[in-house]
N, C-alpha and C. Protein backbone atom coordinates (compact mmCIF):
# COMPACT_ATOMS: atom_id res chain seq x y z
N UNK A 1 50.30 73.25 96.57
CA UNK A 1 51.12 72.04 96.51
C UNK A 1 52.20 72.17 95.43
N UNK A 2 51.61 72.75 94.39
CA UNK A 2 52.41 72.73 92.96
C UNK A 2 53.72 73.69 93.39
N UNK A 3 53.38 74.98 94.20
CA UNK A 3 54.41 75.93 94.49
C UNK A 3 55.17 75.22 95.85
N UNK A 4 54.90 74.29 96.60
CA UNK A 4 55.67 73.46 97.56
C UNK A 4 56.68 73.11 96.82
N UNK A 5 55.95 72.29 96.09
CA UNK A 5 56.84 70.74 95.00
C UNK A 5 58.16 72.20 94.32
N UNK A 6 57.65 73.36 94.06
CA UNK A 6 59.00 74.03 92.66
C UNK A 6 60.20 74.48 94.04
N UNK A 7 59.57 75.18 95.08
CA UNK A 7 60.36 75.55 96.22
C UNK A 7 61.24 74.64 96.53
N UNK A 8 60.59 73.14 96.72
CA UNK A 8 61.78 72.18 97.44
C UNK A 8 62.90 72.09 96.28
N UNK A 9 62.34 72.01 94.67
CA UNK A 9 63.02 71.74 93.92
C UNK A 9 64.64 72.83 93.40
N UNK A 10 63.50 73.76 93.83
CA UNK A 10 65.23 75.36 93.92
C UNK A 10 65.84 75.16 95.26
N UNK A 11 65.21 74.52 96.01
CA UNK A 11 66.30 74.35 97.37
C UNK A 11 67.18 73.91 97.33
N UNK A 12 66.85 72.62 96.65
CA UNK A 12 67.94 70.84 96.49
C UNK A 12 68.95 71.60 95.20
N UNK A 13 68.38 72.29 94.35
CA UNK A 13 69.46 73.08 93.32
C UNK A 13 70.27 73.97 94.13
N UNK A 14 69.77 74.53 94.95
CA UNK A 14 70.95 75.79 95.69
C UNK A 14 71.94 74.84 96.26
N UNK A 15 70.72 73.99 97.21
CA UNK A 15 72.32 72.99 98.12
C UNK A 15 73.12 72.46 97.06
N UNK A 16 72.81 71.64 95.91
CA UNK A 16 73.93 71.16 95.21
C UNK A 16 74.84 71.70 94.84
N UNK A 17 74.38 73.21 94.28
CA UNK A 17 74.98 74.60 93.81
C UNK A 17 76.04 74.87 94.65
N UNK A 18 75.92 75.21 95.73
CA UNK A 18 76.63 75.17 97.28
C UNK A 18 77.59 74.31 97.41
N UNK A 19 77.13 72.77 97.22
CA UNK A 19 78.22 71.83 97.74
C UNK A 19 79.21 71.55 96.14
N UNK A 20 78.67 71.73 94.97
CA UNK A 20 79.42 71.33 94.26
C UNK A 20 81.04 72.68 94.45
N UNK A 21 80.24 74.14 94.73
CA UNK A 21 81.35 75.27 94.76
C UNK A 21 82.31 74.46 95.44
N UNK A 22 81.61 74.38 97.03
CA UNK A 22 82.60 73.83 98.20
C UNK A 22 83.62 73.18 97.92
N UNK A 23 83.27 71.59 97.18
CA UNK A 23 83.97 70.61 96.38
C UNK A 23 85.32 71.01 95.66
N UNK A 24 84.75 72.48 94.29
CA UNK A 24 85.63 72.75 93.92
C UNK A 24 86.43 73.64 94.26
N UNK A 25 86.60 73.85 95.45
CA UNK A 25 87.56 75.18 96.24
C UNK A 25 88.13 74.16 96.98
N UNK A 26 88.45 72.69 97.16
CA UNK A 26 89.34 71.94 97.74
C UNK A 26 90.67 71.85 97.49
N UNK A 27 90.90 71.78 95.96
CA UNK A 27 92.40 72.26 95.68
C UNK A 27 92.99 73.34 95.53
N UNK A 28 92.06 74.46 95.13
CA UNK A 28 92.87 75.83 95.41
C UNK A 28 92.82 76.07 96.76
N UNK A 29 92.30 75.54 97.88
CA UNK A 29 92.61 75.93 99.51
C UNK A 29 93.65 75.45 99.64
N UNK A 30 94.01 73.76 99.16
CA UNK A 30 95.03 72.96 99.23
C UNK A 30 96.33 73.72 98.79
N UNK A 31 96.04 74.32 97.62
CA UNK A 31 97.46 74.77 97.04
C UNK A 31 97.91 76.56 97.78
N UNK A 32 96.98 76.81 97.85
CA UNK A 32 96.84 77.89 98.70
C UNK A 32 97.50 77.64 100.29
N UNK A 33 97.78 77.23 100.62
CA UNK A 33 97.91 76.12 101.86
C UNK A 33 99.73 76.25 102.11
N UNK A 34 99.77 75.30 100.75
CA UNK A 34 100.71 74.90 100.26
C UNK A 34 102.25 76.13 100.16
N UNK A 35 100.98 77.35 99.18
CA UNK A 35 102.14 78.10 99.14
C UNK A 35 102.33 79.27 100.24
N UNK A 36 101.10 78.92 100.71
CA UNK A 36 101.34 80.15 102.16
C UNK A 36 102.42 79.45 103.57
N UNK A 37 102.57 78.25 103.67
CA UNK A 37 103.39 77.33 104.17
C UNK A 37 104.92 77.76 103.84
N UNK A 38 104.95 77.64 101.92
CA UNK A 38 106.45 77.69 101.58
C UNK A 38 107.11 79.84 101.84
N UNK A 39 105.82 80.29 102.30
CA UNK A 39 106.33 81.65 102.55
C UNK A 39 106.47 82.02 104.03
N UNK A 40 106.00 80.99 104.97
CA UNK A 40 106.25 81.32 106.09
C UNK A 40 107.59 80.69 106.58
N UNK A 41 107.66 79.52 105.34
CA UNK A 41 109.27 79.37 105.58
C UNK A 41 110.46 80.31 105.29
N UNK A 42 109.89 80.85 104.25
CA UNK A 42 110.83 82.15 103.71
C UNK A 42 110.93 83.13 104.84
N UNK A 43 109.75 83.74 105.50
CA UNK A 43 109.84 84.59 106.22
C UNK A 43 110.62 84.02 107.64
N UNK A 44 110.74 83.01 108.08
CA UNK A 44 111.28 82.55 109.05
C UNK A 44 113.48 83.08 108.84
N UNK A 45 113.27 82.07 107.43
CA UNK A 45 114.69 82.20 106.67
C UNK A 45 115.07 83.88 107.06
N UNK A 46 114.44 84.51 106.09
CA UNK A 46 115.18 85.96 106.57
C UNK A 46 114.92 86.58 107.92
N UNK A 47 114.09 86.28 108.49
CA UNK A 47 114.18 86.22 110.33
C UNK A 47 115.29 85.59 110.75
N UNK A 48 115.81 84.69 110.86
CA UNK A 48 117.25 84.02 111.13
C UNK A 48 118.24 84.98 110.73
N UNK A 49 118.40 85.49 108.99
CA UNK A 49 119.11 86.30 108.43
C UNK A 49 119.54 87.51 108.94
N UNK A 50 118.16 87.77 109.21
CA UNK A 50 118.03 89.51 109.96
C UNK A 50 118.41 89.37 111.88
N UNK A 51 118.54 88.67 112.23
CA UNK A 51 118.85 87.82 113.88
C UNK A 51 120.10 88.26 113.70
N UNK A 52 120.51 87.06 112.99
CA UNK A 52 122.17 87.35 112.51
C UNK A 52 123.11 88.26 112.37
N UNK A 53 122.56 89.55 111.12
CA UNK A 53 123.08 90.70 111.06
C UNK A 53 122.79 91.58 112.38
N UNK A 54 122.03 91.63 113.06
CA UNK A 54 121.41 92.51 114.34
C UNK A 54 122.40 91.76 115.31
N UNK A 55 123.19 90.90 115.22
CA UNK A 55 123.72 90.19 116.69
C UNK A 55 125.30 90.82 115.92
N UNK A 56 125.81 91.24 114.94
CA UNK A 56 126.88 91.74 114.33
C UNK A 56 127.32 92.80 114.26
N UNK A 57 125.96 93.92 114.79
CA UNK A 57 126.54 95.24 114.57
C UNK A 57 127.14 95.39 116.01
N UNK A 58 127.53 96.99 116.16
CA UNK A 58 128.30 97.12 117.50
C UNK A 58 127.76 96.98 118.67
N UNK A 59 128.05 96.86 119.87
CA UNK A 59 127.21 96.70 121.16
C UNK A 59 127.23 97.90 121.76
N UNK A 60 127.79 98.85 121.71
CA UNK A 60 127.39 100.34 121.94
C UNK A 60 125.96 100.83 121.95
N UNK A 61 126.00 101.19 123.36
CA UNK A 61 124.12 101.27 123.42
C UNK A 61 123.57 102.81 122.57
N UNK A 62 122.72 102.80 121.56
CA UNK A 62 122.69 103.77 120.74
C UNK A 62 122.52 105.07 120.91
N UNK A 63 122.22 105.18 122.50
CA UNK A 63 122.84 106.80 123.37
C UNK A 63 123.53 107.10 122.44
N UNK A 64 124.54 106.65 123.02
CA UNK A 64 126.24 106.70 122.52
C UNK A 64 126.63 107.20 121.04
N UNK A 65 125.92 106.11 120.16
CA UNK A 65 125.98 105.97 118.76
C UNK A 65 125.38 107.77 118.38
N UNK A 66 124.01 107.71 118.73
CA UNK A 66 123.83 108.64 118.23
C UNK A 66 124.26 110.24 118.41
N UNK A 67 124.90 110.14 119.96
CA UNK A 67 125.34 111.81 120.36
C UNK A 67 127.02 111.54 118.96
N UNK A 68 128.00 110.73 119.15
CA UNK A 68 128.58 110.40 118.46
C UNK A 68 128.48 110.89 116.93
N UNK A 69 127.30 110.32 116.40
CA UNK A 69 127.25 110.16 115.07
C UNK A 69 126.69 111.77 114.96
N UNK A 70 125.76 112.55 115.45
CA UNK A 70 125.83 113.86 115.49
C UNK A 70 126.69 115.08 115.33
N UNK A 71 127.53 114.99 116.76
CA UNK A 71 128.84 115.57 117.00
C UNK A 71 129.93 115.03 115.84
N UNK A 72 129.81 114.48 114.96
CA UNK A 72 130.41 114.34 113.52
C UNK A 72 129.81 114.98 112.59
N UNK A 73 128.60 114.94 112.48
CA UNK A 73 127.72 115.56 111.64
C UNK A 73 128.15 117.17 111.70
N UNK A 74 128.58 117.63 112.83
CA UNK A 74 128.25 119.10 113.52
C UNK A 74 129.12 119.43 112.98
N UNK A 75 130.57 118.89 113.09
CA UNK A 75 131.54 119.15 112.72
C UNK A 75 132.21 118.87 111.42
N UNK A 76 131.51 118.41 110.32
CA UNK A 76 131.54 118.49 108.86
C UNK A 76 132.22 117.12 108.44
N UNK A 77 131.84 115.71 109.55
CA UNK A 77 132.32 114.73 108.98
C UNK A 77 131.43 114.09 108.68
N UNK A 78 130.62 114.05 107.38
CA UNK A 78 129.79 113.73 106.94
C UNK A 78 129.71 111.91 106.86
N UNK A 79 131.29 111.93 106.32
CA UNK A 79 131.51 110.14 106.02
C UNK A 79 131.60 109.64 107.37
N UNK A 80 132.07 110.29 108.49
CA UNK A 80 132.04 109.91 109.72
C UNK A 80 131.13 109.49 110.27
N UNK A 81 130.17 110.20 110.32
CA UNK A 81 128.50 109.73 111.02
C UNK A 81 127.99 109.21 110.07
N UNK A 82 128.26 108.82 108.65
CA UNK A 82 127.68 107.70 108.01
C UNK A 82 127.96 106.24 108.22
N UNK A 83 129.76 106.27 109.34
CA UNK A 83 130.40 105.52 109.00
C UNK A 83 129.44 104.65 110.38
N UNK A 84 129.51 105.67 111.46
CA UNK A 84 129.00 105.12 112.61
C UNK A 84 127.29 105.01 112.58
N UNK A 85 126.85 105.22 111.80
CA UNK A 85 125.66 105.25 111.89
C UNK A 85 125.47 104.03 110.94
N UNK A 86 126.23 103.12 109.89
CA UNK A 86 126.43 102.17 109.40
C UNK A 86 126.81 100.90 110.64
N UNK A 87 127.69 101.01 111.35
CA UNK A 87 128.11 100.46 112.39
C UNK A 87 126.78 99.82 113.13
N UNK A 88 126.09 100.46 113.34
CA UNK A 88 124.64 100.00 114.31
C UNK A 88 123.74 99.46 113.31
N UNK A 89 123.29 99.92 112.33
CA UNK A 89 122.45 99.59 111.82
C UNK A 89 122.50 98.23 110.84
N UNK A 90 121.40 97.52 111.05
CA UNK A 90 121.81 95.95 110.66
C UNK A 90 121.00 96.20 109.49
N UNK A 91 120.54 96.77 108.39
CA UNK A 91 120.62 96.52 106.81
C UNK A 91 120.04 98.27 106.41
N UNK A 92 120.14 98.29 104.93
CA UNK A 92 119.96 99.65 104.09
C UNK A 92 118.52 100.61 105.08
N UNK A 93 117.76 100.09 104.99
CA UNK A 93 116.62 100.59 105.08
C UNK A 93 116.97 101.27 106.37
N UNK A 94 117.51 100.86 107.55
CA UNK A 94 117.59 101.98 109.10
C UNK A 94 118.50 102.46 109.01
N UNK A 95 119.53 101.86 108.22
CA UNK A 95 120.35 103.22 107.96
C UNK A 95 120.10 104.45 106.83
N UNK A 96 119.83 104.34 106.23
CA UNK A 96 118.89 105.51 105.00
C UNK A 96 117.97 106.27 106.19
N UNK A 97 117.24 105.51 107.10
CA UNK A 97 116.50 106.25 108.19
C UNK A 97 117.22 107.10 108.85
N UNK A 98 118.55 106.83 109.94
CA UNK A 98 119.48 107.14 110.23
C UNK A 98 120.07 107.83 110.16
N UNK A 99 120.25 108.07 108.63
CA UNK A 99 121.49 109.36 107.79
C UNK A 99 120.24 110.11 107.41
N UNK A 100 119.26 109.96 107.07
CA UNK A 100 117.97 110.84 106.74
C UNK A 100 117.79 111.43 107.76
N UNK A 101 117.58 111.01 109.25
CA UNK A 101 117.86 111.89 110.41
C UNK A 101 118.33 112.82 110.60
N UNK A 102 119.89 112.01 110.58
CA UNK A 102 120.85 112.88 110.98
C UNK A 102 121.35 114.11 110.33
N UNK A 103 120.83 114.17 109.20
CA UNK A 103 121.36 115.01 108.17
C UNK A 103 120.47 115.80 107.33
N UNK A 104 119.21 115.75 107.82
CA UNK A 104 117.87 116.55 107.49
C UNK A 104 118.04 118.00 108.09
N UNK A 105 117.48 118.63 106.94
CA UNK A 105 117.55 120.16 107.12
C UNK A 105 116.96 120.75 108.34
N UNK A 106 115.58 120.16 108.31
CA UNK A 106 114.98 120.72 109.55
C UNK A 106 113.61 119.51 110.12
N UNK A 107 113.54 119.76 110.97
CA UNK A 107 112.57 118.96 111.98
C UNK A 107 111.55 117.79 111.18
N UNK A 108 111.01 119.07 110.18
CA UNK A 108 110.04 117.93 109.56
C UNK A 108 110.61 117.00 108.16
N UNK A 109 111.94 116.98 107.94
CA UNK A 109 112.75 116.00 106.82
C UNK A 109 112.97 114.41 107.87
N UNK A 110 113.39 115.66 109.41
CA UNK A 110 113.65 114.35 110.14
C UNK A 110 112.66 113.36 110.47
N UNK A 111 111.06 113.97 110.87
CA UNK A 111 109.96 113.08 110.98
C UNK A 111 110.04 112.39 110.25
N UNK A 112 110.18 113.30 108.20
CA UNK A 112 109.63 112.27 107.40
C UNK A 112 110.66 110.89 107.50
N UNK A 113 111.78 110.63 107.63
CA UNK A 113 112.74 109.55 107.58
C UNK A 113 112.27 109.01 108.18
N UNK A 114 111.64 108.93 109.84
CA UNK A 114 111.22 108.42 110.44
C UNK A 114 110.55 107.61 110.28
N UNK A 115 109.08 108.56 109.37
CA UNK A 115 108.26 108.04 109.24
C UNK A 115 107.87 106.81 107.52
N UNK A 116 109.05 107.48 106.80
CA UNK A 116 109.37 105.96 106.35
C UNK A 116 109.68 105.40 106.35
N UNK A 117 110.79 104.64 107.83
CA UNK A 117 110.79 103.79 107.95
C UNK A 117 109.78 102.99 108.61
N UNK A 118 108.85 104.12 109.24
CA UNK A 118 107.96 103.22 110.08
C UNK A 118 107.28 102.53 108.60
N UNK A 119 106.53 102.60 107.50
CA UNK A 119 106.14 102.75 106.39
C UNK A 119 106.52 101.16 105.80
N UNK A 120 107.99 101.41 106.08
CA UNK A 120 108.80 99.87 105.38
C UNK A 120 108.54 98.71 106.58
N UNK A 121 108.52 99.02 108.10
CA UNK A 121 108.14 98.52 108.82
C UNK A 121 106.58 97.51 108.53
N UNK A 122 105.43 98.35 108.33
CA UNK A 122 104.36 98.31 108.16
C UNK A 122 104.05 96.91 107.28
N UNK A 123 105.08 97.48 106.01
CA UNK A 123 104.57 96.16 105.04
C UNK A 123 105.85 95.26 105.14
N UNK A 124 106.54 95.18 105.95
CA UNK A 124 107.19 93.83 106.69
C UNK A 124 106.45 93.07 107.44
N UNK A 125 105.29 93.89 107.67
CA UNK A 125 104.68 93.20 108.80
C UNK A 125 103.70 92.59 108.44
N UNK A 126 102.96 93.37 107.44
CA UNK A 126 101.52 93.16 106.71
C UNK A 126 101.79 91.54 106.49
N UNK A 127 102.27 90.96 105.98
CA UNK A 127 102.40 89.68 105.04
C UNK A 127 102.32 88.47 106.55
N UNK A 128 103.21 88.45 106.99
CA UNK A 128 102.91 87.49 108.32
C UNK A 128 102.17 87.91 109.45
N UNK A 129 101.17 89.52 109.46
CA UNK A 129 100.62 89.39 110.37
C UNK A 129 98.75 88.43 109.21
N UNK A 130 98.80 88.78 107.80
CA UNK A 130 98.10 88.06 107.02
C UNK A 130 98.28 86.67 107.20
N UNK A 131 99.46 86.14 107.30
CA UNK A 131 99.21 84.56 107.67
C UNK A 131 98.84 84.07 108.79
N UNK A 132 99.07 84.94 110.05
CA UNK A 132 98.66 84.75 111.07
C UNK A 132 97.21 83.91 111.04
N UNK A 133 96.27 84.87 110.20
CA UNK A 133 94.56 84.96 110.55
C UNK A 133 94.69 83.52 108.81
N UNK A 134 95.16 84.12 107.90
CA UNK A 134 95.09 83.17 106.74
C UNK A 134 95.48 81.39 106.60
N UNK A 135 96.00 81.56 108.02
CA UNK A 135 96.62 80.22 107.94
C UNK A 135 95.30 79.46 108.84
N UNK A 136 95.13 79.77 109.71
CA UNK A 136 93.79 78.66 110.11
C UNK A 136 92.80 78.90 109.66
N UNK A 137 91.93 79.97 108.99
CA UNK A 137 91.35 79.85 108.43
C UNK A 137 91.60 78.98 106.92
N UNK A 138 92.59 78.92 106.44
CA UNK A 138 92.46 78.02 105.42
C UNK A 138 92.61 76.56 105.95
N UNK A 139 93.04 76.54 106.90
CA UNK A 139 92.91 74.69 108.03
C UNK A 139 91.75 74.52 107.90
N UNK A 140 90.85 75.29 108.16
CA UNK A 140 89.53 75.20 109.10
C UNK A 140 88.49 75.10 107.63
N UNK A 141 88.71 76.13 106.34
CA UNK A 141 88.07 75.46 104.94
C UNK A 141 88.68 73.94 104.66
N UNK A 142 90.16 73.93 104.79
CA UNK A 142 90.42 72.40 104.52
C UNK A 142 89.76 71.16 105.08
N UNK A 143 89.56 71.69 106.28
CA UNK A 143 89.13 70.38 107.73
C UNK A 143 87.61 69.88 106.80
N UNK A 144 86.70 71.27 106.94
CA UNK A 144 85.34 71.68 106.16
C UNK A 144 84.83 70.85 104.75
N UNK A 145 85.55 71.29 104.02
CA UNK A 145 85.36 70.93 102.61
C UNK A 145 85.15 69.62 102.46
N UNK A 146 86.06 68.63 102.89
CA UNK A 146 86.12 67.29 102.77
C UNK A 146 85.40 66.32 103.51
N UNK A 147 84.69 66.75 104.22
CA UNK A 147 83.68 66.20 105.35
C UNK A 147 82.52 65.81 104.50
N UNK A 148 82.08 66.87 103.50
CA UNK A 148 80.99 66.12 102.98
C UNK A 148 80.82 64.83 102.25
N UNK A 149 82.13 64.56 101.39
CA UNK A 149 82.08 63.55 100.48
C UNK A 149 82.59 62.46 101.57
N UNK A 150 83.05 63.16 102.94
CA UNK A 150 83.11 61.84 103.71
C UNK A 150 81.92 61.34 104.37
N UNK A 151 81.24 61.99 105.13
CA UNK A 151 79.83 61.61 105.09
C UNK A 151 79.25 60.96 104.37
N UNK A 152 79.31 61.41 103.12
CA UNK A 152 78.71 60.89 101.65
C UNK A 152 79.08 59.09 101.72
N UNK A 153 80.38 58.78 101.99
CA UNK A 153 80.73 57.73 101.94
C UNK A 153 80.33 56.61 103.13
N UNK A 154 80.54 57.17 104.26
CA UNK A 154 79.92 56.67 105.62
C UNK A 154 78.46 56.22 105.14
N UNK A 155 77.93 56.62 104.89
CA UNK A 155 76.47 56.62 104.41
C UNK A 155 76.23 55.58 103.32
N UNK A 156 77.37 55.30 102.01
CA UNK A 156 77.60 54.76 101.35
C UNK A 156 78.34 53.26 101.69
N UNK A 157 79.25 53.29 102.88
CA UNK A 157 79.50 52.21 102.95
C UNK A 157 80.71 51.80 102.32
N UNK A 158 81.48 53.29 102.52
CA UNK A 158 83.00 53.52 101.46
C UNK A 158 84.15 53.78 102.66
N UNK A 159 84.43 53.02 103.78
CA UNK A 159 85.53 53.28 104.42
C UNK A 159 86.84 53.99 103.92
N UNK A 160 87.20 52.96 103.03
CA UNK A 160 87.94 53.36 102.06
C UNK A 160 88.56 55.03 101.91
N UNK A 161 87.20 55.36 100.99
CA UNK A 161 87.09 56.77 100.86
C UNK A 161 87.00 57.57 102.19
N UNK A 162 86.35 57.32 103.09
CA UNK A 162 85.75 58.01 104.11
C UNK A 162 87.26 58.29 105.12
N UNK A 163 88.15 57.62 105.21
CA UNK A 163 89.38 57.63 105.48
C UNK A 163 90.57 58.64 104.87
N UNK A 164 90.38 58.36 103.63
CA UNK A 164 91.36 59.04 102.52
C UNK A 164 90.76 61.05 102.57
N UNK A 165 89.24 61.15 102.63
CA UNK A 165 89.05 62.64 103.43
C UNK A 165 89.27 63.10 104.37
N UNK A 166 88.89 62.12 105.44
CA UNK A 166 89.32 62.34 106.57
C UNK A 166 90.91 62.24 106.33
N UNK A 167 91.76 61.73 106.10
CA UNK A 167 93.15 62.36 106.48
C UNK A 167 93.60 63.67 105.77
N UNK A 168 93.19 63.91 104.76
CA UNK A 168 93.11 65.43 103.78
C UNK A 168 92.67 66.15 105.18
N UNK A 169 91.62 65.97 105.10
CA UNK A 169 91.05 67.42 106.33
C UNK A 169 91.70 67.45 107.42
N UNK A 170 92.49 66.15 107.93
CA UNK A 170 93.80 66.40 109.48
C UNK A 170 94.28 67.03 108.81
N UNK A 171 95.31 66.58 107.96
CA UNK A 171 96.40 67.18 107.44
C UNK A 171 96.22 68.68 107.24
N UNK A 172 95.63 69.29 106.81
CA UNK A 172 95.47 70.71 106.08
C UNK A 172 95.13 71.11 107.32
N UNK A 173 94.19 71.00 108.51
CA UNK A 173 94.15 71.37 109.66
C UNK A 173 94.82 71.69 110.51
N UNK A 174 96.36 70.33 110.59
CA UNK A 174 97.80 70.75 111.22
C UNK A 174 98.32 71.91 110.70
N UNK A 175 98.35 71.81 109.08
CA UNK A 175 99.20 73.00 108.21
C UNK A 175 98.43 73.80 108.74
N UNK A 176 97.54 74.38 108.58
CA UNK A 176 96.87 75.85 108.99
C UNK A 176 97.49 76.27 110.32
N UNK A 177 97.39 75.43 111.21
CA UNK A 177 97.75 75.98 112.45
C UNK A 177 99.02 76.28 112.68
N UNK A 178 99.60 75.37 111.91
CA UNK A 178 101.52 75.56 112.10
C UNK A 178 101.78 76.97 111.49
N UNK A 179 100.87 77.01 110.25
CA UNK A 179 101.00 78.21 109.53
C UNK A 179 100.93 79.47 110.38
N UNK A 180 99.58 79.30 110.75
CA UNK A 180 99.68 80.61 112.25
C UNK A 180 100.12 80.80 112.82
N UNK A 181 100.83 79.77 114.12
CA UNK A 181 101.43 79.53 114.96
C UNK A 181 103.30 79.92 114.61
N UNK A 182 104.04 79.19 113.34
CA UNK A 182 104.89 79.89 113.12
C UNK A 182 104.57 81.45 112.73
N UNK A 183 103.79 81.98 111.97
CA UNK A 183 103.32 83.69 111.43
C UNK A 183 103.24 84.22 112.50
N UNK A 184 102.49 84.01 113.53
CA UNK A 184 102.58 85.09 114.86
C UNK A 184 103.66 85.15 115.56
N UNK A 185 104.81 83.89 115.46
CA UNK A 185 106.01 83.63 116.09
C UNK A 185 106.69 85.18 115.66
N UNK A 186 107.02 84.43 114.09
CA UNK A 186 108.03 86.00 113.66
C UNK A 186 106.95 87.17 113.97
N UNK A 187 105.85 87.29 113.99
CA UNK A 187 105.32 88.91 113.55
C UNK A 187 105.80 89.72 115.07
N UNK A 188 105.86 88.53 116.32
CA UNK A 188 105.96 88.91 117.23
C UNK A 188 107.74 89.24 117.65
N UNK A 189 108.58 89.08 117.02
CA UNK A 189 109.60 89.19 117.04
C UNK A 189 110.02 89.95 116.35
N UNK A 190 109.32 90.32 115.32
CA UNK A 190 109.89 91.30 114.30
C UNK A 190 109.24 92.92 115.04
N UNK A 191 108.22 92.46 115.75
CA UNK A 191 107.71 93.59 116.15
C UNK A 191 108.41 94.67 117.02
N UNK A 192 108.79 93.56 118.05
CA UNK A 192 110.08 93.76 119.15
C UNK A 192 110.97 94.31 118.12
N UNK A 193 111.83 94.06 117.31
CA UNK A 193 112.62 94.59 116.70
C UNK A 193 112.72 95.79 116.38
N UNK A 194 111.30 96.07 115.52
CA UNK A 194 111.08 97.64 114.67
C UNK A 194 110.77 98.07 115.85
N UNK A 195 110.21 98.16 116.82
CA UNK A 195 109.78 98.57 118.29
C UNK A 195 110.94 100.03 118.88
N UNK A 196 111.68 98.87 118.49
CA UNK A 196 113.00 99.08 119.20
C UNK A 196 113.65 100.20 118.34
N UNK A 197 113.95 99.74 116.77
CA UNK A 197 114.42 100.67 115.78
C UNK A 197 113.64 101.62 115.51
N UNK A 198 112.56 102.07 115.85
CA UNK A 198 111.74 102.90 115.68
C UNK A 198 111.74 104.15 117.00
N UNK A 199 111.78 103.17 118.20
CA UNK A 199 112.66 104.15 119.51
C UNK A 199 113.40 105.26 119.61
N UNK A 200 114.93 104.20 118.37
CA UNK A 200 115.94 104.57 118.47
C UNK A 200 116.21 105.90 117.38
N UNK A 201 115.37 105.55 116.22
CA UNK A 201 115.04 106.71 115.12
C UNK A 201 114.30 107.91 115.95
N UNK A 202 113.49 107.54 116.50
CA UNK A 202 112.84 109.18 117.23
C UNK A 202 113.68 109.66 118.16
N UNK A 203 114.86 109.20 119.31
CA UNK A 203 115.95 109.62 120.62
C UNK A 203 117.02 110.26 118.68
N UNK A 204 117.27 109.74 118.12
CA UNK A 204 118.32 110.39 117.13
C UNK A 204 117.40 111.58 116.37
N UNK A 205 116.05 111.45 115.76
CA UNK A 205 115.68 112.73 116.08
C UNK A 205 115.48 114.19 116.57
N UNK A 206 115.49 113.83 118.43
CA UNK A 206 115.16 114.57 119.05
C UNK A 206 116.79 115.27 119.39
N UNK A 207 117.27 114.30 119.01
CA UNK A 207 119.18 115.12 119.54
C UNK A 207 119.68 116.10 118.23
């Protein structure tokens, strides 16, 4: 009996143990929330940015560009096929790929360009394909967390309160999902993009 009575008594300590953590991980999910929100706005921002410059360079389909920017290369116009190989490329990083190509000693200088841009690609991507999964899961701790002290209140006879959690846990629930829902938007667009620039780096390779 005596070892019943100590068991229940470390139980009711773990659960409190448990719910008090829970409790206090409500505002760092919240703020966490908060600032993973103000970065998927950022990442949207330079998605627009990067739209922009990519709708500016030339419309010359990069066949073209690249036999072009070669047959300059061949012929010792170095600033030439930098000039056109600037022309297509919508910021530093694919063009450094580009002229690293084009102007690599031998086969494997050209992989490596390649392959750092795939590299810069990678951790463009890392961060909003992380909000993707980070954003409802932090909805889904938000929704979570606040349920107990609403219960708590239901039980208590605290509308009041039981209201004021319950709208915390909608709220952070919408954010999570918007959070995802915009994060997979760009990851999926940006993907298409490097997809594409990554194509176009291996056909300028192989020429």
């Amino acid at each position: 009996m005596t070892s019943f009575i100590i068991a229940a008594s470390a139980g009711d300590s773990i659960t409190e143990a448990v719910a008090k953590i829970a409790e206090y991980l409500l505002y760092p999910v919240l703020i966490t929330a908060m600032v993973a929100l103000g970065v998927v706005v950022w990442e949207v921002g330079r998605l627009i940015s990067e739209a922009w410059k990519r709708s500016q360079r030339t419309k010359v389909p990069f066949d073209q560009v690249a036999r072009q920017a070669q047959a300059q290369a061949q012929a010792g116009d170095s600033a030439g096929a930098q000039a056109t190989l600037k022309a297509y490329s919508y910021g530093s990083a694919l063009q450094k790929a580009a002229v690293g190509t084009v102007f690599a000693q031998n086969a494997l200088d050209a992989q490596r360009a390649v392959i750092d841009y795939d590299l810069y690609v990678s951790k463009r991507l890392d961060r909003v394909r992380l909000l993707v999964r980070a954003g409802p899961a932090l909805g889904l701790m938000g929704t979570l967390i606040p349920l107990s002290p609403a219960l708590a209140a239901l039980g208590s006879g605290k509308p009041d309160v039981l209201a004021d959690e319950l709208q915390t846990a909608f709220a952070i629930t919408v954010i999570g999902v918007l959070i995802g829902l915009v994060a997979f938007t760009v990851a999926l667009i940006r993907e298409r993009y490097y997809t594409r620039d990554l194509t176009d780096l291996e056909l300028l390779r192989e020429l």
